[in-house]
PDB file of N, CA and C in Angstrom:
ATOM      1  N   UNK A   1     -70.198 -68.809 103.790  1.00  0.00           N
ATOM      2  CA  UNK A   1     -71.412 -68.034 103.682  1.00  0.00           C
ATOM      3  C   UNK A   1     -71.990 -67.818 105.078  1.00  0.00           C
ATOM      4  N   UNK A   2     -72.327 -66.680 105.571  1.00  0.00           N
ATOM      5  CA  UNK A   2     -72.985 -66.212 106.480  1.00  0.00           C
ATOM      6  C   UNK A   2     -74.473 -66.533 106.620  1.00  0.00           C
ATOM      7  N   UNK A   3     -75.593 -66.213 107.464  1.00  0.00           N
ATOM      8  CA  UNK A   3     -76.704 -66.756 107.734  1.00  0.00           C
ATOM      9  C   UNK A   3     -77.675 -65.679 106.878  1.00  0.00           C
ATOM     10  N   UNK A   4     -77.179 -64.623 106.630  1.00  0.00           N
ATOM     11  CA  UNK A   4     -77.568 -63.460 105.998  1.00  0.00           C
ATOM     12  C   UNK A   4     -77.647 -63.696 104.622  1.00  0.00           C
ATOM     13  N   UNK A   5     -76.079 -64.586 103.830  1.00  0.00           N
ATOM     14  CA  UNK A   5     -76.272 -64.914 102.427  1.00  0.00           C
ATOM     15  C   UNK A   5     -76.922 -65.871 102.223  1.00  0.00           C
ATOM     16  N   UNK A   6     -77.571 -66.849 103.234  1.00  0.00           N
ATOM     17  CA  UNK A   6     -77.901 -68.370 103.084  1.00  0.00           C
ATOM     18  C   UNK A   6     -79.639 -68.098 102.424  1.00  0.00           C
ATOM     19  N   UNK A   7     -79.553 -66.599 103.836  1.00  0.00           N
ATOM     20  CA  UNK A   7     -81.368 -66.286 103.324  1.00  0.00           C
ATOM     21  C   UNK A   7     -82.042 -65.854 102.263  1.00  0.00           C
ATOM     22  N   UNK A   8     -80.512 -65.051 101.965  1.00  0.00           N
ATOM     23  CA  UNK A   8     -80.903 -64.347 100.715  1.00  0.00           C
ATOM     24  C   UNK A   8     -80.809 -65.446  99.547  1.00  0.00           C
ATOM     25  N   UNK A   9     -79.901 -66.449  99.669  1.00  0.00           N
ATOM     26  CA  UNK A   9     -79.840 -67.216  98.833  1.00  0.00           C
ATOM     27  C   UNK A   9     -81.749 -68.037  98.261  1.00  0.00           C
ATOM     28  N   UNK A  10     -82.255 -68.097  99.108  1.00  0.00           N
ATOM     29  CA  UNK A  10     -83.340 -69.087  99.718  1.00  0.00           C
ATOM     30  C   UNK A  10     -84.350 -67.718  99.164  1.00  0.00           C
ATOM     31  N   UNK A  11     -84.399 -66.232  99.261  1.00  0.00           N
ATOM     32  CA  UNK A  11     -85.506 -65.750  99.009  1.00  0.00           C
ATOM     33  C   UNK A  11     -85.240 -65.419  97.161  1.00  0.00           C
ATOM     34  N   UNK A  12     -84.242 -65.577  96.980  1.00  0.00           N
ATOM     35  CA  UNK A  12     -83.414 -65.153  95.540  1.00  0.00           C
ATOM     36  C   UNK A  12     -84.757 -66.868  94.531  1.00  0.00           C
ATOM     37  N   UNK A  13     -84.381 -67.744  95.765  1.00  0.00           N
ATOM     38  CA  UNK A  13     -84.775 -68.904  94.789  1.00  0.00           C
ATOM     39  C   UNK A  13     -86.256 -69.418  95.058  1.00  0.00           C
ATOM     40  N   UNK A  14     -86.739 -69.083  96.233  1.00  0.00           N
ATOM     41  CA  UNK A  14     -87.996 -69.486  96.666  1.00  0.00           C
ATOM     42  C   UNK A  14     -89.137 -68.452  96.897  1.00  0.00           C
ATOM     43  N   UNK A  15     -88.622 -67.248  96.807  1.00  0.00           N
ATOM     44  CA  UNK A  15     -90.110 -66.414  97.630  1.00  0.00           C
ATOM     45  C   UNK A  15     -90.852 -66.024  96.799  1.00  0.00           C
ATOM     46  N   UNK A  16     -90.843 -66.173  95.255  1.00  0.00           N
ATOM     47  CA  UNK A  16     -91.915 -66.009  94.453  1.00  0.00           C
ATOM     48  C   UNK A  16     -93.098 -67.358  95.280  1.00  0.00           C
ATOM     49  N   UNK A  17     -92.641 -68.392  95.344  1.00  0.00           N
ATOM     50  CA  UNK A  17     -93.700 -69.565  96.032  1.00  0.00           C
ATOM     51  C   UNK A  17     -93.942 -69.294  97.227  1.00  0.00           C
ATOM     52  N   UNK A  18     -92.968 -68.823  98.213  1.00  0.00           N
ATOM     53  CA  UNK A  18     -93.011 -68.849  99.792  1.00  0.00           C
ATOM     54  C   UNK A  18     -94.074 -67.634 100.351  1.00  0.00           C
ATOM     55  N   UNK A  19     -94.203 -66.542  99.292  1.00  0.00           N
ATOM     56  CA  UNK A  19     -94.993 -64.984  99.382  1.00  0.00           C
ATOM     57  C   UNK A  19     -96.282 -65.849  98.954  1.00  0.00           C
ATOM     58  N   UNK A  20     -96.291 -66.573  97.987  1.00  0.00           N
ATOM     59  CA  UNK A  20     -97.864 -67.176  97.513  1.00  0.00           C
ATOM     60  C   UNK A  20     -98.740 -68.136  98.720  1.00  0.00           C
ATOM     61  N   UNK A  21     -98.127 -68.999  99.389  1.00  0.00           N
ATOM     62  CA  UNK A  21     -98.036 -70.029 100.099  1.00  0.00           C
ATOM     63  C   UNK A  21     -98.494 -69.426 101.773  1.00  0.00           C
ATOM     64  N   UNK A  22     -98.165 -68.281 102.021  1.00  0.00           N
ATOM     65  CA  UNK A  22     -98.018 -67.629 102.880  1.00  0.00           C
ATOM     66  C   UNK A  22     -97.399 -67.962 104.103  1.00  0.00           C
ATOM     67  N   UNK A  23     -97.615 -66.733 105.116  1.00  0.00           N
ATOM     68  CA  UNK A  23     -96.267 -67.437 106.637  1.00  0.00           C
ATOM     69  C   UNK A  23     -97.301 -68.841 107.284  1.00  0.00           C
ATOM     70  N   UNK A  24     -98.312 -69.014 107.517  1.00  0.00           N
ATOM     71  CA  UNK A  24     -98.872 -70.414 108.008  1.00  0.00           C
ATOM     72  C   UNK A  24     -98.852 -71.606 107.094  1.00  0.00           C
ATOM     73  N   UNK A  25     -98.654 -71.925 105.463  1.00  0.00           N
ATOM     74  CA  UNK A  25     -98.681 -72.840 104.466  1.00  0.00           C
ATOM     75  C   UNK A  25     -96.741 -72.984 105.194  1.00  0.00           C
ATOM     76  N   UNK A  26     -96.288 -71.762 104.684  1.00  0.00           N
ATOM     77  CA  UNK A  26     -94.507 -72.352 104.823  1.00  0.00           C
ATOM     78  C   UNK A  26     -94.078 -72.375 106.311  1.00  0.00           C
ATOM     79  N   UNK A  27     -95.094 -72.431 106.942  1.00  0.00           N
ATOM     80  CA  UNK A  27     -95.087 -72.903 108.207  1.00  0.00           C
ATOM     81  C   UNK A  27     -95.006 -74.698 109.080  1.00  0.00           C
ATOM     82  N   UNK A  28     -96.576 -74.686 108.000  1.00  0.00           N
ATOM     83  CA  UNK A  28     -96.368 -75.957 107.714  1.00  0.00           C
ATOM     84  C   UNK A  28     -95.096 -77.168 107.548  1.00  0.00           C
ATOM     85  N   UNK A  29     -94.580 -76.397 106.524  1.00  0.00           N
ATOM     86  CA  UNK A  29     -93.474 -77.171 105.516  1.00  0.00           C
ATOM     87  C   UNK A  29     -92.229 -77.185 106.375  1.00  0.00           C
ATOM     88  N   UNK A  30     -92.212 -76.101 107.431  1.00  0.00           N
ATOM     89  CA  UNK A  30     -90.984 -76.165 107.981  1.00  0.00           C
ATOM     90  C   UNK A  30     -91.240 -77.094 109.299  1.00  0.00           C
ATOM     91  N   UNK A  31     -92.291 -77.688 109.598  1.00  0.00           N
ATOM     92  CA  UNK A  31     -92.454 -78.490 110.960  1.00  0.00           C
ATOM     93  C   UNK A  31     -92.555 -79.874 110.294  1.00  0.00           C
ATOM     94  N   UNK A  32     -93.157 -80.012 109.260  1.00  0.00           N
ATOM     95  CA  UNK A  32     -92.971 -81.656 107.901  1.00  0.00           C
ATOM     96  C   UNK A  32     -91.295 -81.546 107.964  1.00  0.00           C
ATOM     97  N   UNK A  33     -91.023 -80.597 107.802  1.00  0.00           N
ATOM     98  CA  UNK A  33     -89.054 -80.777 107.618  1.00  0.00           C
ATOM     99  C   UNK A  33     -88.220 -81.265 109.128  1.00  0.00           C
ATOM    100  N   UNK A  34     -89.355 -80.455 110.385  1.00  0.00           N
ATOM    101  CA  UNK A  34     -88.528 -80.603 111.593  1.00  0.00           C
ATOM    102  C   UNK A  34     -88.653 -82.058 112.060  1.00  0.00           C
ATOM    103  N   UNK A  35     -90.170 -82.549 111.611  1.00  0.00           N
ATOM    104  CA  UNK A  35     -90.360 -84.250 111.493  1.00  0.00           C
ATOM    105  C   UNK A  35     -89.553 -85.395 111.014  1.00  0.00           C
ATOM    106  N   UNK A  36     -89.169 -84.727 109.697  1.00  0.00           N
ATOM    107  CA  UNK A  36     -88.380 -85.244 108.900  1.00  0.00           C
ATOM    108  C   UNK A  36     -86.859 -85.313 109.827  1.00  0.00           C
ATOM    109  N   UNK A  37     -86.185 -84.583 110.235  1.00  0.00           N
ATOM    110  CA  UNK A  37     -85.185 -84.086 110.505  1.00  0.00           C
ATOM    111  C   UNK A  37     -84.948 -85.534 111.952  1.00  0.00           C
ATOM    112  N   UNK A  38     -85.804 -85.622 112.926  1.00  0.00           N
ATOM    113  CA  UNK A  38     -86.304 -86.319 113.718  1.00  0.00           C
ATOM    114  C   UNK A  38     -86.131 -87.950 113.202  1.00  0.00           C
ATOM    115  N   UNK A  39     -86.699 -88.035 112.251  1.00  0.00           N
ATOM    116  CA  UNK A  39     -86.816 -89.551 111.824  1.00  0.00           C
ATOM    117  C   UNK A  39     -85.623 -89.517 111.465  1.00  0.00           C
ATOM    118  N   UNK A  40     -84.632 -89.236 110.802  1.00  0.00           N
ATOM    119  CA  UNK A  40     -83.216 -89.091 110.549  1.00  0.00           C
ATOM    120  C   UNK A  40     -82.492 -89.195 111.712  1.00  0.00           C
ATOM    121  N   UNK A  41     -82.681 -88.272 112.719  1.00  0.00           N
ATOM    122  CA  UNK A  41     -81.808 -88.725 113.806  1.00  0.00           C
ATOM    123  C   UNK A  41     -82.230 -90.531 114.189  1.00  0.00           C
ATOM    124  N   UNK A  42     -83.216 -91.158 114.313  1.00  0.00           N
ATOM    125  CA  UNK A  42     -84.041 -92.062 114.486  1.00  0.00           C
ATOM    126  C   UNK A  42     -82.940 -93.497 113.691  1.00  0.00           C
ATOM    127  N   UNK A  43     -82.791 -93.385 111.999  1.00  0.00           N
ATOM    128  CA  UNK A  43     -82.373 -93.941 111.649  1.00  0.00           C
ATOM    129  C   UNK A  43     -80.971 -93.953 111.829  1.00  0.00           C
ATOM    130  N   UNK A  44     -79.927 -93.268 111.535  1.00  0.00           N
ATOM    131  CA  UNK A  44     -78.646 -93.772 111.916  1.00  0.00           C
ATOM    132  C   UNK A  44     -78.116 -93.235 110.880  1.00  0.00           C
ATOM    133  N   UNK A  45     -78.769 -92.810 109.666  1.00  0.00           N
ATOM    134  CA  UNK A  45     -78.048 -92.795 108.367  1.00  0.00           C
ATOM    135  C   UNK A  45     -77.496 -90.624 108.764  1.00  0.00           C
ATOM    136  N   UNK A  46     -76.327 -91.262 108.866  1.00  0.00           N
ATOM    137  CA  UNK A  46     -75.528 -89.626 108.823  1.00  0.00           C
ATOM    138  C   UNK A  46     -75.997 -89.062 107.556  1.00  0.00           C
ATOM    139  N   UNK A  47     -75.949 -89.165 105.828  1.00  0.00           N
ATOM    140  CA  UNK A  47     -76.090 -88.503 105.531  1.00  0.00           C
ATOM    141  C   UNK A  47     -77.678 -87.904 104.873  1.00  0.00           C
ATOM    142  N   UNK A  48     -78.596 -88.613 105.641  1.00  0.00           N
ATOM    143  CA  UNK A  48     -80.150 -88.333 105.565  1.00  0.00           C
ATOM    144  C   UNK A  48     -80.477 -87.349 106.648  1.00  0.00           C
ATOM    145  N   UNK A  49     -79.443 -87.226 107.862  1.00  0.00           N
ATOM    146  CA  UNK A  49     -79.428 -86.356 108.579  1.00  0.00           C
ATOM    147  C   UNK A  49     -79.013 -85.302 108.376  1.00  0.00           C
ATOM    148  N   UNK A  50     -77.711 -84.696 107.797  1.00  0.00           N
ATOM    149  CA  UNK A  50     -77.041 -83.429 107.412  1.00  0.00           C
ATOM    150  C   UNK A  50     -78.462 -82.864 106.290  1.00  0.00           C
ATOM    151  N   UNK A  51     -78.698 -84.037 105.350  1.00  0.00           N
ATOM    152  CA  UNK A  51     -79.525 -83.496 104.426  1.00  0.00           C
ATOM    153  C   UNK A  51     -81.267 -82.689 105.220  1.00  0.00           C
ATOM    154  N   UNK A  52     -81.602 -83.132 106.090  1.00  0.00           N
ATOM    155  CA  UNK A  52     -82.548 -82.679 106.776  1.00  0.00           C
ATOM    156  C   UNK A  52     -82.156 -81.872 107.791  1.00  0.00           C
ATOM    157  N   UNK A  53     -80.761 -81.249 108.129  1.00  0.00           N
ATOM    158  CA  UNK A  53     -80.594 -80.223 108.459  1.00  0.00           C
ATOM    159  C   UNK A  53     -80.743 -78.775 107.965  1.00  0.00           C
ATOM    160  N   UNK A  54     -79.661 -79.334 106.549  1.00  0.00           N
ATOM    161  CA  UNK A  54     -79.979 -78.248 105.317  1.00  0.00           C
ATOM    162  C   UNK A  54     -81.581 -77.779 105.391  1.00  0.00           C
ATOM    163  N   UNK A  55     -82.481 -78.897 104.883  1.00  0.00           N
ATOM    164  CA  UNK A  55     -83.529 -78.601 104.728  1.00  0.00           C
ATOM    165  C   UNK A  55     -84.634 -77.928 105.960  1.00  0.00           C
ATOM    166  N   UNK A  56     -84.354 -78.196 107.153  1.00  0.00           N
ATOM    167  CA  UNK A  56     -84.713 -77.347 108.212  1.00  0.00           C
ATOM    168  C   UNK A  56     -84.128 -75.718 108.118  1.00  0.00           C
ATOM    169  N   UNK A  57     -82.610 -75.769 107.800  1.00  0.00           N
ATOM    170  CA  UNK A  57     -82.174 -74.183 108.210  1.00  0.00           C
ATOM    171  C   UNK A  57     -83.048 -73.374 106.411  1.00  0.00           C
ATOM    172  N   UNK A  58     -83.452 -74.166 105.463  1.00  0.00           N
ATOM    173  CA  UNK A  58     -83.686 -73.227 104.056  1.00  0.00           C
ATOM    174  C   UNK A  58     -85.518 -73.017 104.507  1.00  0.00           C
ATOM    175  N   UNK A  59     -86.020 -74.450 104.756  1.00  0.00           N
ATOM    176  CA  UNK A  59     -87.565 -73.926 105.308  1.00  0.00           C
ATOM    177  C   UNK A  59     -87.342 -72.585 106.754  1.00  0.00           C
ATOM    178  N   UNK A  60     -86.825 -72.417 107.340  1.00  0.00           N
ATOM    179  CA  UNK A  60     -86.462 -71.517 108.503  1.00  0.00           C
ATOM    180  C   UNK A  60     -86.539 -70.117 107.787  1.00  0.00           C
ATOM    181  N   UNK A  61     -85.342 -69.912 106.895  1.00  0.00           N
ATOM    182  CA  UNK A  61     -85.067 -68.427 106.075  1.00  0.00           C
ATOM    183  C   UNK A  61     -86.308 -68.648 105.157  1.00  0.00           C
ATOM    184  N   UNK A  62     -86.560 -69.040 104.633  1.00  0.00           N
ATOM    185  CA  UNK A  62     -88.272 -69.130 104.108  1.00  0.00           C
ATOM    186  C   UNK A  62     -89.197 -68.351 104.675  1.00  0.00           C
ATOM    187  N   UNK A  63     -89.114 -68.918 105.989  1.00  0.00           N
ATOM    188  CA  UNK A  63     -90.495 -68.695 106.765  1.00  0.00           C
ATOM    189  C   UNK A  63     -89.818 -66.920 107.455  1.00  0.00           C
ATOM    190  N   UNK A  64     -88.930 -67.042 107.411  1.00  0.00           N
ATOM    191  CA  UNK A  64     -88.568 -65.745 108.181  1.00  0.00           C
ATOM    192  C   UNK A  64     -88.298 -64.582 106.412  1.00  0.00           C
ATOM    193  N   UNK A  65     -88.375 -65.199 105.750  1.00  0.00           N
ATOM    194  CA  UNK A  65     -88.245 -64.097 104.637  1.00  0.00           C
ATOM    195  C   UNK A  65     -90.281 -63.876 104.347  1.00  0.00           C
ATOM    196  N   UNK A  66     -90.611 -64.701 104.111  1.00  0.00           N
ATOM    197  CA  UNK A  66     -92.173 -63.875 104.108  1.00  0.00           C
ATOM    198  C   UNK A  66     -92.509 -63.650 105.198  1.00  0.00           C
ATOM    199  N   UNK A  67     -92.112 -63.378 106.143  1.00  0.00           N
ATOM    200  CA  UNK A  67     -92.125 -62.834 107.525  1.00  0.00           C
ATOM    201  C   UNK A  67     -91.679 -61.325 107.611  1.00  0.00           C
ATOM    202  N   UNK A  68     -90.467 -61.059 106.840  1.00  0.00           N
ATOM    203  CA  UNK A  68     -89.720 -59.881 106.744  1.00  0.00           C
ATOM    204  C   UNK A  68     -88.602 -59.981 108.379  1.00  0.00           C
ATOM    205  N   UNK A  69     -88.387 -61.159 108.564  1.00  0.00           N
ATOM    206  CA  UNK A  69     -87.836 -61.372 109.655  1.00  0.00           C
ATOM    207  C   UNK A  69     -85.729 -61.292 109.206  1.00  0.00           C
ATOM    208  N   UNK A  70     -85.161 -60.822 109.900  1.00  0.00           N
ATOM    209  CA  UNK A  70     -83.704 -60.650 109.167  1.00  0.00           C
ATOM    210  C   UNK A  70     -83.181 -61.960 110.604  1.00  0.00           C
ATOM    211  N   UNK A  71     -82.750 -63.053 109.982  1.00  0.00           N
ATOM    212  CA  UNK A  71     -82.313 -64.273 110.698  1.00  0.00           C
ATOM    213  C   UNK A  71     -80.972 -63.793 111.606  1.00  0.00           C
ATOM    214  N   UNK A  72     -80.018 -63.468 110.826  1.00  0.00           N
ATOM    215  CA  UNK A  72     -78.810 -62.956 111.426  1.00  0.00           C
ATOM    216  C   UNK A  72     -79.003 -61.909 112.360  1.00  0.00           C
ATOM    217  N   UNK A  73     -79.942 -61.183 112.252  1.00  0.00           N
ATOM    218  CA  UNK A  73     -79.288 -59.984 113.046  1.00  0.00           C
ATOM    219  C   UNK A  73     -80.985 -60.165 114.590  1.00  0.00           C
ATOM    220  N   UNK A  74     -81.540 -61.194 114.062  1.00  0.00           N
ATOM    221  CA  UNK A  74     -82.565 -60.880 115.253  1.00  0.00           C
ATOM    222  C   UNK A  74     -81.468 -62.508 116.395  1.00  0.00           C
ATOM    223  N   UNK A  75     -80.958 -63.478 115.508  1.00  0.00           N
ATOM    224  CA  UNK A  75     -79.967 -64.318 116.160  1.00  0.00           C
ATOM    225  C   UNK A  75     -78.972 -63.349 116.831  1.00  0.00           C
ATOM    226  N   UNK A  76     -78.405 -62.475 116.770  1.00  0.00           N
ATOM    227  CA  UNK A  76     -76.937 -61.999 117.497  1.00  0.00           C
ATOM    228  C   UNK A  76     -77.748 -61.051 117.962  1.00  0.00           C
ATOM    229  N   UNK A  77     -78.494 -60.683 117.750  1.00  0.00           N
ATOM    230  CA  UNK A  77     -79.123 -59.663 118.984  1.00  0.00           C
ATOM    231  C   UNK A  77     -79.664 -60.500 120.230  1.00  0.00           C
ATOM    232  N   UNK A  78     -79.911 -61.343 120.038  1.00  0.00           N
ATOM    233  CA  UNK A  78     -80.529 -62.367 121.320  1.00  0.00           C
ATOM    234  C   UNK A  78     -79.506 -63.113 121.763  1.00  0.00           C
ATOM    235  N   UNK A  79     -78.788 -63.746 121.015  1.00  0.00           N
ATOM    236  CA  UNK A  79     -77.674 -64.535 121.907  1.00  0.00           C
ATOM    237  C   UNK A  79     -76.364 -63.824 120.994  1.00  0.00           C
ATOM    238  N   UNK A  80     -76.175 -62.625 121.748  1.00  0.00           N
ATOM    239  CA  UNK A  80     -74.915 -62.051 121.582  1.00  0.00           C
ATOM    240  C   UNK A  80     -73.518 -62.545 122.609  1.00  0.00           C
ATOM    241  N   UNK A  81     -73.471 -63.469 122.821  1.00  0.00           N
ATOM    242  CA  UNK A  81     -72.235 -64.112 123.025  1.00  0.00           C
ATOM    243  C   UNK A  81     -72.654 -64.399 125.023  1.00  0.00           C
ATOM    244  N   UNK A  82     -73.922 -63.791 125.149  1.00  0.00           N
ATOM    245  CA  UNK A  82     -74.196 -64.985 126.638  1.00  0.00           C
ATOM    246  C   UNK A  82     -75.521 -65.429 126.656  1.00  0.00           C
ATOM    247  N   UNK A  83     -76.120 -65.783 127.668  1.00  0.00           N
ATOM    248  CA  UNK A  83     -77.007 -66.767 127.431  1.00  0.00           C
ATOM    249  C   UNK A  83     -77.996 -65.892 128.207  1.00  0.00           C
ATOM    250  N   UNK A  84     -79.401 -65.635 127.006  1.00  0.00           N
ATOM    251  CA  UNK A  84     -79.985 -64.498 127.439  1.00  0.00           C
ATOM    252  C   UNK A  84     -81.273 -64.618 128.758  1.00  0.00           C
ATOM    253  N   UNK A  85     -80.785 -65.575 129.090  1.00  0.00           N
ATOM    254  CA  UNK A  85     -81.681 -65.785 130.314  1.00  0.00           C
ATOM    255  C   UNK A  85     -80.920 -65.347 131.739  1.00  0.00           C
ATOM    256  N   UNK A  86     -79.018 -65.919 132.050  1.00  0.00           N
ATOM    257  CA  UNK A  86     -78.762 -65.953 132.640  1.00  0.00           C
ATOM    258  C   UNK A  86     -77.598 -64.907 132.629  1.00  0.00           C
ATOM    259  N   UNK A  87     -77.880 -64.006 131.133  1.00  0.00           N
ATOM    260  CA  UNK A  87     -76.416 -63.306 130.710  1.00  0.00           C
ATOM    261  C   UNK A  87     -75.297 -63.950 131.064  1.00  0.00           C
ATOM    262  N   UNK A  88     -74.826 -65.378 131.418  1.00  0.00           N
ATOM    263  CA  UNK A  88     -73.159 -65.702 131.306  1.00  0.00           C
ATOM    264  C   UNK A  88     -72.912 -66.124 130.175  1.00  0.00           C
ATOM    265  N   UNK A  89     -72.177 -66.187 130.173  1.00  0.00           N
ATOM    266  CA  UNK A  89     -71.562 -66.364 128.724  1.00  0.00           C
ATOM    267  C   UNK A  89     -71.047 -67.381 128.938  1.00  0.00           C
ATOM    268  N   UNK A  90     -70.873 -68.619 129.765  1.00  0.00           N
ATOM    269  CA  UNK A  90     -71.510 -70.344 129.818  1.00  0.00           C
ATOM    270  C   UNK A  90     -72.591 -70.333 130.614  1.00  0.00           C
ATOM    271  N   UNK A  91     -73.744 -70.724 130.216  1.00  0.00           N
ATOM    272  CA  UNK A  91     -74.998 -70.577 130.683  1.00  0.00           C
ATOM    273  C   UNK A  91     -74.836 -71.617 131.751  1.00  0.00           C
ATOM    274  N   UNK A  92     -75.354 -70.550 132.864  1.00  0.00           N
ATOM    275  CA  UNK A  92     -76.035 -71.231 134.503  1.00  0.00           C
ATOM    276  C   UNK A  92     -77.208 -71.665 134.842  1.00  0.00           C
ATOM    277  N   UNK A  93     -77.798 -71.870 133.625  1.00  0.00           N
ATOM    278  CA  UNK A  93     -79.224 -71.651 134.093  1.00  0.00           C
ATOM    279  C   UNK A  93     -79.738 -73.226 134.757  1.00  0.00           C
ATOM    280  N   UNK A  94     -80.530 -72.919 135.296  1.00  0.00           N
ATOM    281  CA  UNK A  94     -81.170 -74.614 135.995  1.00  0.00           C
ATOM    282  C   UNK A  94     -82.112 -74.977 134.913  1.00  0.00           C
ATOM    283  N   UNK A  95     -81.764 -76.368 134.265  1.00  0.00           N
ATOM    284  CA  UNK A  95     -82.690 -77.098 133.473  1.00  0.00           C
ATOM    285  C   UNK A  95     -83.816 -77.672 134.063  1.00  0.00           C
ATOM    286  N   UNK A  96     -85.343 -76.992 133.274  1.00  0.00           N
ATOM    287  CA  UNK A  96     -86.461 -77.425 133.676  1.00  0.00           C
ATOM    288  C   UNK A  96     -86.720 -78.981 133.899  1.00  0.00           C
TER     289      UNK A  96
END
């Protein structure tokens, strides 16, 4: 599945709630998830981590579907295969 079916998957099952909730409520939910995601790396347990990955990339297409935001195509327009700061395509850039 592509990043395109993942969203659609996610607005197919969630955006009757995610349109109610609006883009700052499922805003919320997706930074409680990026927390979440955090304490997982924290503990050690691999599969509390994959699971709070999932749940970061479905709050993400959430927030970008009551957004009207298209995930796939605003991703490959920005990092179309170099690195859009330094355009190489292995990024040169100097870390802040």
């Amino acid at each position: 599945m592509d990043i395109s079916g993942f969203q659609e998957r996610m607005r197919k099952n969630y955006f009757h709630r995610d349109s109610k909730r609006g883009p700052y409520g499922t805003f919320m939910w997706l930074l409680e998830e990026v927390s979440e995601l955090g304490k997982a790396m924290a503990s050690g347990d691999q599969q509390n981590l994959k699971d709070e990955f999932a749940d970061v990339l479905a709050w993400l297409c959430s927030l970008a579907n009551v957004l009207n935001v298209d995930l796939e195509e605003a991703a490959l327009a920005k990092y179309d295969g170099k690195c859009p700061r330094c355009r190489r395509e292995v990024c040169q850039c100097q870390e802040a």
